[in-house]
PDB file of N, CA and C in Angstrom:
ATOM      1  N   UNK A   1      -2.054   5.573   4.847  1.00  0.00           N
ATOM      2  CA  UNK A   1      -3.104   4.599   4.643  1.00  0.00           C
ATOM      3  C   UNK A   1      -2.819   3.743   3.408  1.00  0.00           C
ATOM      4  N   UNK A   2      -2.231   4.107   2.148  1.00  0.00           N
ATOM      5  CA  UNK A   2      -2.356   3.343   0.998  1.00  0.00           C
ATOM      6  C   UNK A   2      -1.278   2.816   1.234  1.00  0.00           C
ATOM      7  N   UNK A   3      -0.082   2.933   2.075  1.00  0.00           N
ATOM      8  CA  UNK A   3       1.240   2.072   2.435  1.00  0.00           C
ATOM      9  C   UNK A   3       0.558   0.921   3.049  1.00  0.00           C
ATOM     10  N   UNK A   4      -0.610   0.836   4.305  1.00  0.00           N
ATOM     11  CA  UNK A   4      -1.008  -0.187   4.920  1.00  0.00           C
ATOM     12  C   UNK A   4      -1.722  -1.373   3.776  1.00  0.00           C
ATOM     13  N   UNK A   5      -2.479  -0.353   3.248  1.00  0.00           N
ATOM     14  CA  UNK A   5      -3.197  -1.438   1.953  1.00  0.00           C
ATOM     15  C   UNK A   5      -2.416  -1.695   1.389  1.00  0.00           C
ATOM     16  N   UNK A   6      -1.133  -1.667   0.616  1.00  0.00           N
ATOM     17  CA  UNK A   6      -0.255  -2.365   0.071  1.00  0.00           C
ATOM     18  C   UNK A   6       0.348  -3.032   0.754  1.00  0.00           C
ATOM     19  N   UNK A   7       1.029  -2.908   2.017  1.00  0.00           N
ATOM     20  CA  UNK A   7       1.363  -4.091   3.000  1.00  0.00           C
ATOM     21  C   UNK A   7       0.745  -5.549   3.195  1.00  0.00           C
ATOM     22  N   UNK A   8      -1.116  -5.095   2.948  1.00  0.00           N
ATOM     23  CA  UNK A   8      -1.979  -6.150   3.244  1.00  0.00           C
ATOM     24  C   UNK A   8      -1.902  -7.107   2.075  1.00  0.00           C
ATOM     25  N   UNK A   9      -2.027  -6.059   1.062  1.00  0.00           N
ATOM     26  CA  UNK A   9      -2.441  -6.938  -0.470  1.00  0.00           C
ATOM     27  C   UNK A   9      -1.054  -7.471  -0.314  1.00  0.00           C
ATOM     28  N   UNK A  10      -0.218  -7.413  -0.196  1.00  0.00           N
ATOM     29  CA  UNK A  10       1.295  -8.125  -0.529  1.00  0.00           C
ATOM     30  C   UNK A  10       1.166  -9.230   0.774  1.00  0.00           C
ATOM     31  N   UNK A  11       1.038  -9.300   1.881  1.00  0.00           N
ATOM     32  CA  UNK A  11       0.687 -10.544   2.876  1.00  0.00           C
ATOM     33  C   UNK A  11      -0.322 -11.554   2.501  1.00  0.00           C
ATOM     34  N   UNK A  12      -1.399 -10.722   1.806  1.00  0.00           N
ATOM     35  CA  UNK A  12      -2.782 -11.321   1.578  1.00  0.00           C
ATOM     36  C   UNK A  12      -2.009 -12.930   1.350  1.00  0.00           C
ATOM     37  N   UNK A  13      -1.620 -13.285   0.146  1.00  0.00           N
ATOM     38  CA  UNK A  13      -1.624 -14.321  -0.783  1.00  0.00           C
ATOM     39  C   UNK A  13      -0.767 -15.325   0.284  1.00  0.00           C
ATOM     40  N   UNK A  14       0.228 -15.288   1.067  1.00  0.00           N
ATOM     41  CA  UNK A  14       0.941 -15.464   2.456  1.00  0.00           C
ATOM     42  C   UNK A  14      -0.327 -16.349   3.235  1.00  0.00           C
ATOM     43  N   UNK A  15      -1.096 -15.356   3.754  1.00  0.00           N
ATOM     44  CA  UNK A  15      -2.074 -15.750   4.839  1.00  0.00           C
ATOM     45  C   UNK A  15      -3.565 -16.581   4.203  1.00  0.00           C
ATOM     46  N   UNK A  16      -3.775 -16.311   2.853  1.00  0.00           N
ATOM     47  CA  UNK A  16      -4.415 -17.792   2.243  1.00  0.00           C
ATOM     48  C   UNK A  16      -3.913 -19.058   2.582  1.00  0.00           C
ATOM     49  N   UNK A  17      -2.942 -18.742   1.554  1.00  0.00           N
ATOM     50  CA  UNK A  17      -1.930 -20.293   1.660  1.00  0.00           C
ATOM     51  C   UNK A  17      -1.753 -20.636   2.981  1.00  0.00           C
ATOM     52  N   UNK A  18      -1.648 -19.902   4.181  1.00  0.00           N
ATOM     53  CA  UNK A  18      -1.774 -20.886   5.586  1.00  0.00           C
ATOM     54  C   UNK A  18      -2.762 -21.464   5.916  1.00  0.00           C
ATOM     55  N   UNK A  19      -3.874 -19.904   5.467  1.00  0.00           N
ATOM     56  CA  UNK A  19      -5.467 -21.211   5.278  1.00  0.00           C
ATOM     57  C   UNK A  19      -5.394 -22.199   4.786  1.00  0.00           C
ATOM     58  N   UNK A  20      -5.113 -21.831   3.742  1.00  0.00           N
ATOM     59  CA  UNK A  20      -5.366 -23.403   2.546  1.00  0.00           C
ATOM     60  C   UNK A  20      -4.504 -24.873   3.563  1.00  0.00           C
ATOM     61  N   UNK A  21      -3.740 -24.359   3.617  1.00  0.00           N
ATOM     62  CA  UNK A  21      -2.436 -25.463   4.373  1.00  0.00           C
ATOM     63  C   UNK A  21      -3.152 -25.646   5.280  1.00  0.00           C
ATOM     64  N   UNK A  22      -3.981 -25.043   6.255  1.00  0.00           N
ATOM     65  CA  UNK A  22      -4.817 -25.497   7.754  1.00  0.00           C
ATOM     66  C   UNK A  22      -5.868 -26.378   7.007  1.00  0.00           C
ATOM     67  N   UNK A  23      -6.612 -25.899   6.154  1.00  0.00           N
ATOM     68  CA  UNK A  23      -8.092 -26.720   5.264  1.00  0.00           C
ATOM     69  C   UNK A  23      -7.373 -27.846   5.118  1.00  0.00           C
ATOM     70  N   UNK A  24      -6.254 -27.802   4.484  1.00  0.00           N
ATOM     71  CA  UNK A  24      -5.787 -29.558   4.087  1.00  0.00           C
ATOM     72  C   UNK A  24      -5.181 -30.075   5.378  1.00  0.00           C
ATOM     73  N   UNK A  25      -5.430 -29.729   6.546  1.00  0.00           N
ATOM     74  CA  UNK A  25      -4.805 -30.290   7.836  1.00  0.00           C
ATOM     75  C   UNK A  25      -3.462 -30.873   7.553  1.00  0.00           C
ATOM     76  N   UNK A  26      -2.767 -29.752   7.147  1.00  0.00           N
ATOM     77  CA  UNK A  26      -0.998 -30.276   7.011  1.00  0.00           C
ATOM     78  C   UNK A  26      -0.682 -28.481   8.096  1.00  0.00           C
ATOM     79  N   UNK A  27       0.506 -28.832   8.714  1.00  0.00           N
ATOM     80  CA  UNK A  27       0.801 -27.897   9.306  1.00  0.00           C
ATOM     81  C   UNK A  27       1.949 -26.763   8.490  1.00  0.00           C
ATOM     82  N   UNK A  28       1.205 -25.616   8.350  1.00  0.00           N
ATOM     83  CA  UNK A  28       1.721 -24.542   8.070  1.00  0.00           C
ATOM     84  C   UNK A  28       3.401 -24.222   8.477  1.00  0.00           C
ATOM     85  N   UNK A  29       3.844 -24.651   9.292  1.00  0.00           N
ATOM     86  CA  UNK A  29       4.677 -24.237   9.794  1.00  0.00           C
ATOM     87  C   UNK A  29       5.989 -25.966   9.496  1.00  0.00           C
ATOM     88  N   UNK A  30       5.688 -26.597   9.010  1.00  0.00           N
ATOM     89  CA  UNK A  30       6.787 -27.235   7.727  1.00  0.00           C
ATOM     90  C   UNK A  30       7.368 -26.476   7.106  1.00  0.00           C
ATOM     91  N   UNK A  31       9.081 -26.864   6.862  1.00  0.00           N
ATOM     92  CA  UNK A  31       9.688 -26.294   6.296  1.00  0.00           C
ATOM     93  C   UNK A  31       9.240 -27.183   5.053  1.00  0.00           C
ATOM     94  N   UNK A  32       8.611 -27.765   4.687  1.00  0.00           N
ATOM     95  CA  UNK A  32       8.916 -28.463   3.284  1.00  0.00           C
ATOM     96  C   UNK A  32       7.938 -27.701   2.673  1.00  0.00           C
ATOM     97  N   UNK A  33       6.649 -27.059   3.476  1.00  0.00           N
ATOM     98  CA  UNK A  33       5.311 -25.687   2.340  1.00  0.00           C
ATOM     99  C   UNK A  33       6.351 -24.438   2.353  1.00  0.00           C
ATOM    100  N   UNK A  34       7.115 -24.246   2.927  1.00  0.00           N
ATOM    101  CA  UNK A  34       8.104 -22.775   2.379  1.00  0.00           C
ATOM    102  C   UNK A  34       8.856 -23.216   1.569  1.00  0.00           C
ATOM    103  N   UNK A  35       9.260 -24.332   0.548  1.00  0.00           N
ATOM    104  CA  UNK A  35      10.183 -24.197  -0.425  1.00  0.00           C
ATOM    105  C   UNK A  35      10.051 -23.073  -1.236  1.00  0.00           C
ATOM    106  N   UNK A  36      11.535 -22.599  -1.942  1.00  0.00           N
ATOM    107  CA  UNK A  36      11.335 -21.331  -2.261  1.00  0.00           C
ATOM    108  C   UNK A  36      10.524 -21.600  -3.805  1.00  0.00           C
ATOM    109  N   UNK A  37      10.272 -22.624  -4.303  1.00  0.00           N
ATOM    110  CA  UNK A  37       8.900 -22.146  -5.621  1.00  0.00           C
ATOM    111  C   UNK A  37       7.628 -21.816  -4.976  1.00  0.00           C
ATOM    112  N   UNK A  38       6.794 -21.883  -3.907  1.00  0.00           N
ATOM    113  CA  UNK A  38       5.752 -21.518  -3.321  1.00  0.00           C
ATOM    114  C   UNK A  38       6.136 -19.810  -3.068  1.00  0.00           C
ATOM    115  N   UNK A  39       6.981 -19.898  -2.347  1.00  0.00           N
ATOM    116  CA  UNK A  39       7.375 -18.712  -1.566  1.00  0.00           C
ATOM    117  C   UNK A  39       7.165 -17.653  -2.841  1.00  0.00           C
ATOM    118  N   UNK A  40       8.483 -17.921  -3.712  1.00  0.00           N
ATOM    119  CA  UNK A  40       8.473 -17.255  -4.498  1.00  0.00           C
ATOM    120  C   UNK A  40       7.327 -16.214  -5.416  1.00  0.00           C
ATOM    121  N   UNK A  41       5.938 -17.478  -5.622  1.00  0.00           N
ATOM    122  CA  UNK A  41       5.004 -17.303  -6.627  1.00  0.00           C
ATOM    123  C   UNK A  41       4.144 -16.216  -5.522  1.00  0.00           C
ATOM    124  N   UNK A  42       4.169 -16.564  -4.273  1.00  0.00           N
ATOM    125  CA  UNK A  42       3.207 -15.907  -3.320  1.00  0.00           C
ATOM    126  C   UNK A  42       3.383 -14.657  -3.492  1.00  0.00           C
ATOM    127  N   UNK A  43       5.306 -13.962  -3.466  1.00  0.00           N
ATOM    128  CA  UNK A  43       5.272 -13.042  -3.807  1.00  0.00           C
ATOM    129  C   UNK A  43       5.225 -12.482  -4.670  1.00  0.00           C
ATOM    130  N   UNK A  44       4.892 -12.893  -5.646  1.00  0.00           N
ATOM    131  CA  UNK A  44       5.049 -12.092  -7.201  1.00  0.00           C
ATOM    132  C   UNK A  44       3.608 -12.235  -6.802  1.00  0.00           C
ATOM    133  N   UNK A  45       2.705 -12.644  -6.720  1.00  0.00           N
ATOM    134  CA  UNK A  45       1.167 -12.268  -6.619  1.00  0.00           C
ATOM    135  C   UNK A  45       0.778 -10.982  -6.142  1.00  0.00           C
ATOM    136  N   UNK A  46       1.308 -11.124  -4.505  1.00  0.00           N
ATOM    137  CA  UNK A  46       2.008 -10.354  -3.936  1.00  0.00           C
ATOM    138  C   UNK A  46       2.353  -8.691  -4.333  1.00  0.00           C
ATOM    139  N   UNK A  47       2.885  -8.771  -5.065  1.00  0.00           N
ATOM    140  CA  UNK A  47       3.501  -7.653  -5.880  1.00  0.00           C
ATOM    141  C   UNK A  47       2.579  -7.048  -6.888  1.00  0.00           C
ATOM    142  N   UNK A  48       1.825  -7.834  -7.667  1.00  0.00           N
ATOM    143  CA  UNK A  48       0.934  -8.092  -8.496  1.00  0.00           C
ATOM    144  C   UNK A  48      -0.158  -7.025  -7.914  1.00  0.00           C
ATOM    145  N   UNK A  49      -0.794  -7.675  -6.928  1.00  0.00           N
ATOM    146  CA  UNK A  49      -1.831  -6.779  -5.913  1.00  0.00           C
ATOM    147  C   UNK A  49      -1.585  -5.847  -5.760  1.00  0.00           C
ATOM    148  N   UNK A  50      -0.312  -5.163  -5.092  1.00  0.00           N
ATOM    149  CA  UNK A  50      -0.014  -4.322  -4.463  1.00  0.00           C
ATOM    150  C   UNK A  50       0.629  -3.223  -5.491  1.00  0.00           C
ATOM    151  N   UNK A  51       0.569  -3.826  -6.845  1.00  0.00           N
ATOM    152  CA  UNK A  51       0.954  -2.712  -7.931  1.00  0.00           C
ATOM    153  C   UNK A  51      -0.629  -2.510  -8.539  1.00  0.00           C
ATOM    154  N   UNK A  52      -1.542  -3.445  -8.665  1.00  0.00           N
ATOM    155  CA  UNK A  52      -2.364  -3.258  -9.590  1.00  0.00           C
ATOM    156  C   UNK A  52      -3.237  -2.038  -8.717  1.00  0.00           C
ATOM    157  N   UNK A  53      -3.275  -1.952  -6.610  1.00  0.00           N
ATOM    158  CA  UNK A  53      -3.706  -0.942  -6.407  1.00  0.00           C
ATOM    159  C   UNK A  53      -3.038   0.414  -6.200  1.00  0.00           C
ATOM    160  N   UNK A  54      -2.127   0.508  -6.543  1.00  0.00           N
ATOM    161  CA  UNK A  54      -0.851   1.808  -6.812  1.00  0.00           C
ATOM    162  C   UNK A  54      -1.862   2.311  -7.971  1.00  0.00           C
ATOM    163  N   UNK A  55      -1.936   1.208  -9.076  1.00  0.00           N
ATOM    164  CA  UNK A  55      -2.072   1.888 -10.608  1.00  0.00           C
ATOM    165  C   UNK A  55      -3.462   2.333 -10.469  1.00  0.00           C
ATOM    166  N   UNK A  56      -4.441   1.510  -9.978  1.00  0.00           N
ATOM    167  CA  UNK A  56      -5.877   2.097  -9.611  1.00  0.00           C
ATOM    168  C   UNK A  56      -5.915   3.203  -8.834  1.00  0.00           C
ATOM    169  N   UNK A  57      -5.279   3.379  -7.731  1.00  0.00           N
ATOM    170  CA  UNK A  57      -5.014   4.586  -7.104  1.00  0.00           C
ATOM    171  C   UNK A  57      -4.732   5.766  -7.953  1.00  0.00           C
ATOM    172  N   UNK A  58      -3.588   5.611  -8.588  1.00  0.00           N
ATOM    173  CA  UNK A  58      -3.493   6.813  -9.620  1.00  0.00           C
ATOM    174  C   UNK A  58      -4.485   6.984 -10.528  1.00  0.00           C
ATOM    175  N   UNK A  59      -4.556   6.127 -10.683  1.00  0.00           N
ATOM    176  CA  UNK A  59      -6.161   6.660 -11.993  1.00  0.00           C
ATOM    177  C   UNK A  59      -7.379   7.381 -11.587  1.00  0.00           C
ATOM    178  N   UNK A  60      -7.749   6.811 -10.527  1.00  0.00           N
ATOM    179  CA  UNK A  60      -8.684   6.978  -9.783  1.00  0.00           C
ATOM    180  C   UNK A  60      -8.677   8.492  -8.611  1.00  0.00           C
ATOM    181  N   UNK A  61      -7.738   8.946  -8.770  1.00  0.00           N
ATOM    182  CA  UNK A  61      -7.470   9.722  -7.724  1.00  0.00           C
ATOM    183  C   UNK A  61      -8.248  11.470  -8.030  1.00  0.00           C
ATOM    184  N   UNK A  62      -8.334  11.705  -7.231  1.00  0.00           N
ATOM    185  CA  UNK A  62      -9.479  13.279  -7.385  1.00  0.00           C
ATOM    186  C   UNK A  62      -8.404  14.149  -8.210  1.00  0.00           C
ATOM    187  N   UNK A  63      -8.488  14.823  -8.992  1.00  0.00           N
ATOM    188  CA  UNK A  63      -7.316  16.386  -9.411  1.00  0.00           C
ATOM    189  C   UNK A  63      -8.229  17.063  -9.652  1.00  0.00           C
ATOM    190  N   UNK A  64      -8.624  18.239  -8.052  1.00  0.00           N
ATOM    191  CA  UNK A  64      -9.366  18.942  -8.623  1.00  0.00           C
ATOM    192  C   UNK A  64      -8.638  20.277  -9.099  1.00  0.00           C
ATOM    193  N   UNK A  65      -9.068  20.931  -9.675  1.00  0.00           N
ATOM    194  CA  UNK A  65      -7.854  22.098 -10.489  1.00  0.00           C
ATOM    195  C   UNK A  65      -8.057  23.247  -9.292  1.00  0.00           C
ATOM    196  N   UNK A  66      -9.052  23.142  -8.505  1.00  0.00           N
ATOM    197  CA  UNK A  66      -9.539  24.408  -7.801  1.00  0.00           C
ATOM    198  C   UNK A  66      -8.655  24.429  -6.347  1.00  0.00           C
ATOM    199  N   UNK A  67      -7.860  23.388  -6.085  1.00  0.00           N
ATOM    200  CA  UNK A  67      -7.004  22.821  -5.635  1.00  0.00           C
ATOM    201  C   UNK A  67      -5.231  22.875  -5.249  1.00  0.00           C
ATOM    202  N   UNK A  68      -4.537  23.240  -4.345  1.00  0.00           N
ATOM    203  CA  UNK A  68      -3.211  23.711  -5.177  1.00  0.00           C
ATOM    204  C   UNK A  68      -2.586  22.633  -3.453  1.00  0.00           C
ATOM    205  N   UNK A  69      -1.532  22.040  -3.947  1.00  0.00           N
ATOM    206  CA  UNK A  69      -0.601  21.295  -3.007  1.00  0.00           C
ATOM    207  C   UNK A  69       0.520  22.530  -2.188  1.00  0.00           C
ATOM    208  N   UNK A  70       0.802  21.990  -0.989  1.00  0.00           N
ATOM    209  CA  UNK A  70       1.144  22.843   0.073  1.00  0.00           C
ATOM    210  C   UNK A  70       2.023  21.928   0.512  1.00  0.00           C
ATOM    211  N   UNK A  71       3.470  22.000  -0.017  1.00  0.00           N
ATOM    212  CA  UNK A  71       4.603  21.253   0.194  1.00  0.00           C
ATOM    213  C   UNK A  71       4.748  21.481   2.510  1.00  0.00           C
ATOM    214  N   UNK A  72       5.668  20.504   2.670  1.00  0.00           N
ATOM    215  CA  UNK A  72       5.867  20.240   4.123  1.00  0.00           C
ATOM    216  C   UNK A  72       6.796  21.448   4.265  1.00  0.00           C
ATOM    217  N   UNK A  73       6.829  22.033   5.395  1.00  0.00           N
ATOM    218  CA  UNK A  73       7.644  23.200   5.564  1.00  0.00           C
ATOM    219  C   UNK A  73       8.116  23.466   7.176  1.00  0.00           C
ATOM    220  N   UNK A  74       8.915  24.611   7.778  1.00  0.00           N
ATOM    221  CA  UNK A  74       8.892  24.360   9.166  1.00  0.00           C
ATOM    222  C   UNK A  74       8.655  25.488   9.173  1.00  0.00           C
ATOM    223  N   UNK A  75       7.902  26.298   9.978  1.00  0.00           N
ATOM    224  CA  UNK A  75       7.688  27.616  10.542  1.00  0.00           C
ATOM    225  C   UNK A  75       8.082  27.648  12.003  1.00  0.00           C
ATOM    226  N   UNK A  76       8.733  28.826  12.114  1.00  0.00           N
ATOM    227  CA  UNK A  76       9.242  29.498  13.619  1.00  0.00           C
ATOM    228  C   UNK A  76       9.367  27.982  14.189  1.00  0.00           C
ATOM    229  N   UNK A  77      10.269  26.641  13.831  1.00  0.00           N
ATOM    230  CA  UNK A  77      10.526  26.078  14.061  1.00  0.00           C
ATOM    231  C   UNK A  77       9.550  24.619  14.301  1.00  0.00           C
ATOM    232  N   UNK A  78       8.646  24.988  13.862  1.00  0.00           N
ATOM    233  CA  UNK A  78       6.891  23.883  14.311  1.00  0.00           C
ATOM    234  C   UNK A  78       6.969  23.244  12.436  1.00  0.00           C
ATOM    235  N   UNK A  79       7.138  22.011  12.695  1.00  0.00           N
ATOM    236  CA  UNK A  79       7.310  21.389  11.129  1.00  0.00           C
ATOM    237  C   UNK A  79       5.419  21.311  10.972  1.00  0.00           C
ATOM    238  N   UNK A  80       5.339  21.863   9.577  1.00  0.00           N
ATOM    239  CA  UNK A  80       3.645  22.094   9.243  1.00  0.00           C
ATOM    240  C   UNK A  80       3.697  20.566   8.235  1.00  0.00           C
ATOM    241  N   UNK A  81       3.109  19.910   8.154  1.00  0.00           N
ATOM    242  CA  UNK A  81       2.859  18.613   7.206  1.00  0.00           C
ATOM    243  C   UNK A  81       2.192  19.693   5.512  1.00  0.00           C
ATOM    244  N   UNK A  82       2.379  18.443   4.806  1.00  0.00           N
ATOM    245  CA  UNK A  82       2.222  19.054   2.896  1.00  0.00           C
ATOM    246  C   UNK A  82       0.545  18.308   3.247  1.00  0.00           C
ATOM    247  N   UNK A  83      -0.045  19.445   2.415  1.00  0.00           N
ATOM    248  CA  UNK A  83      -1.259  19.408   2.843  1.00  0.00           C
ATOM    249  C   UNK A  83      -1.379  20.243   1.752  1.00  0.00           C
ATOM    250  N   UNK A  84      -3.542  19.899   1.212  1.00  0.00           N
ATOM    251  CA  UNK A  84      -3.784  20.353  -0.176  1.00  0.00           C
ATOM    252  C   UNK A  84      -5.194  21.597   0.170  1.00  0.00           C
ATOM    253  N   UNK A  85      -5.266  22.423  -0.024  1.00  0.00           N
ATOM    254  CA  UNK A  85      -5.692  23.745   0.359  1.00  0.00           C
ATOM    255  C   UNK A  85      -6.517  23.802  -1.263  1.00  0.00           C
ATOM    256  N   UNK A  86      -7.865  24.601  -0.998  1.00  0.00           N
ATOM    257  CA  UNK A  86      -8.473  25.297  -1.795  1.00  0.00           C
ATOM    258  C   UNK A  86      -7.144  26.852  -2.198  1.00  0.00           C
ATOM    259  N   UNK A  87      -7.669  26.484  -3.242  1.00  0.00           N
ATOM    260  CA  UNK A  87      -7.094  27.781  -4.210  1.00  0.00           C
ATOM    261  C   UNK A  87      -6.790  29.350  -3.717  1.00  0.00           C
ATOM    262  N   UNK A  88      -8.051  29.678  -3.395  1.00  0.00           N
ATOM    263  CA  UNK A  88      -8.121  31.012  -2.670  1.00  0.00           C
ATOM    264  C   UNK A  88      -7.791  31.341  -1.219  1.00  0.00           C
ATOM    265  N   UNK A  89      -7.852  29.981  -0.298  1.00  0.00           N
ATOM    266  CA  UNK A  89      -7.184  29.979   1.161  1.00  0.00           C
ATOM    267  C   UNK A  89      -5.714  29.834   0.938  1.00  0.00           C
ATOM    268  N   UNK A  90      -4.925  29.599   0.236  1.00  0.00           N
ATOM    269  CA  UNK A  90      -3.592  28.477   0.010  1.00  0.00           C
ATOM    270  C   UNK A  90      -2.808  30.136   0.161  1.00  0.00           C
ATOM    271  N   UNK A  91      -1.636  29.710   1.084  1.00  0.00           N
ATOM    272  CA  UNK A  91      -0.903  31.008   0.768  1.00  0.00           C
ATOM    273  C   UNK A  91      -0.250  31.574   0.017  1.00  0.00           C
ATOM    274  N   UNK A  92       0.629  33.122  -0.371  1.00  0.00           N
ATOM    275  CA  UNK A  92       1.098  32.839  -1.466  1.00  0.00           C
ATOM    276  C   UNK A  92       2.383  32.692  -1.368  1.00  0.00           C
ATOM    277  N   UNK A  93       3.082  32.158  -1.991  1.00  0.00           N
ATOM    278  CA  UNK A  93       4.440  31.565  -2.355  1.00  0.00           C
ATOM    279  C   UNK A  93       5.465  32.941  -2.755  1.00  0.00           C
TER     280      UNK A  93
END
């Protein structure tokens, strides 16, 4: 899920600017609105977004201590996904 939201926030600034380019009734699809100084700035915005919600993500993120991470593993051949288990259910290592 937070790969998709960073996908979006990094398109976001992309799919304005076609708005904007449709509002001013010039067609989007000119090569002369992709010169690479537009292009360029879109993506560093781009990037901008899509780091500033990485860094909010981490800040923001639950650590509860009661909590213990459950790395990906394969049993009797069935791959189990990493998954975060209460303390006292979590198996032991």
């Amino acid at each position: 899920m937070r790969i998709a939201i960073n996908l979006l926030l990094f398109i976001l600034p992309f799919v304005l600017y076609v708005g904007w380019l449709h509002l001013k009734e010039q067609s989007p699809f000119l090569k002369e609105h992709w010169e690479r100084r537009p292009v360029v700035w879109l993506g560093l915005v781009g990037i901008l977004l899509g780091g500033g919600y990485f860094l909010y993500h981490v800040a923001y993120q639950v650590r509860d201590p009661n909590v213990i991470y459950i790395p990906a593993r394969v049993e009797n051949g069935v791959f189990q996904p990493a998954r975060m288990e209460p303390r006292s259910r979590a198996p032991q290592q």
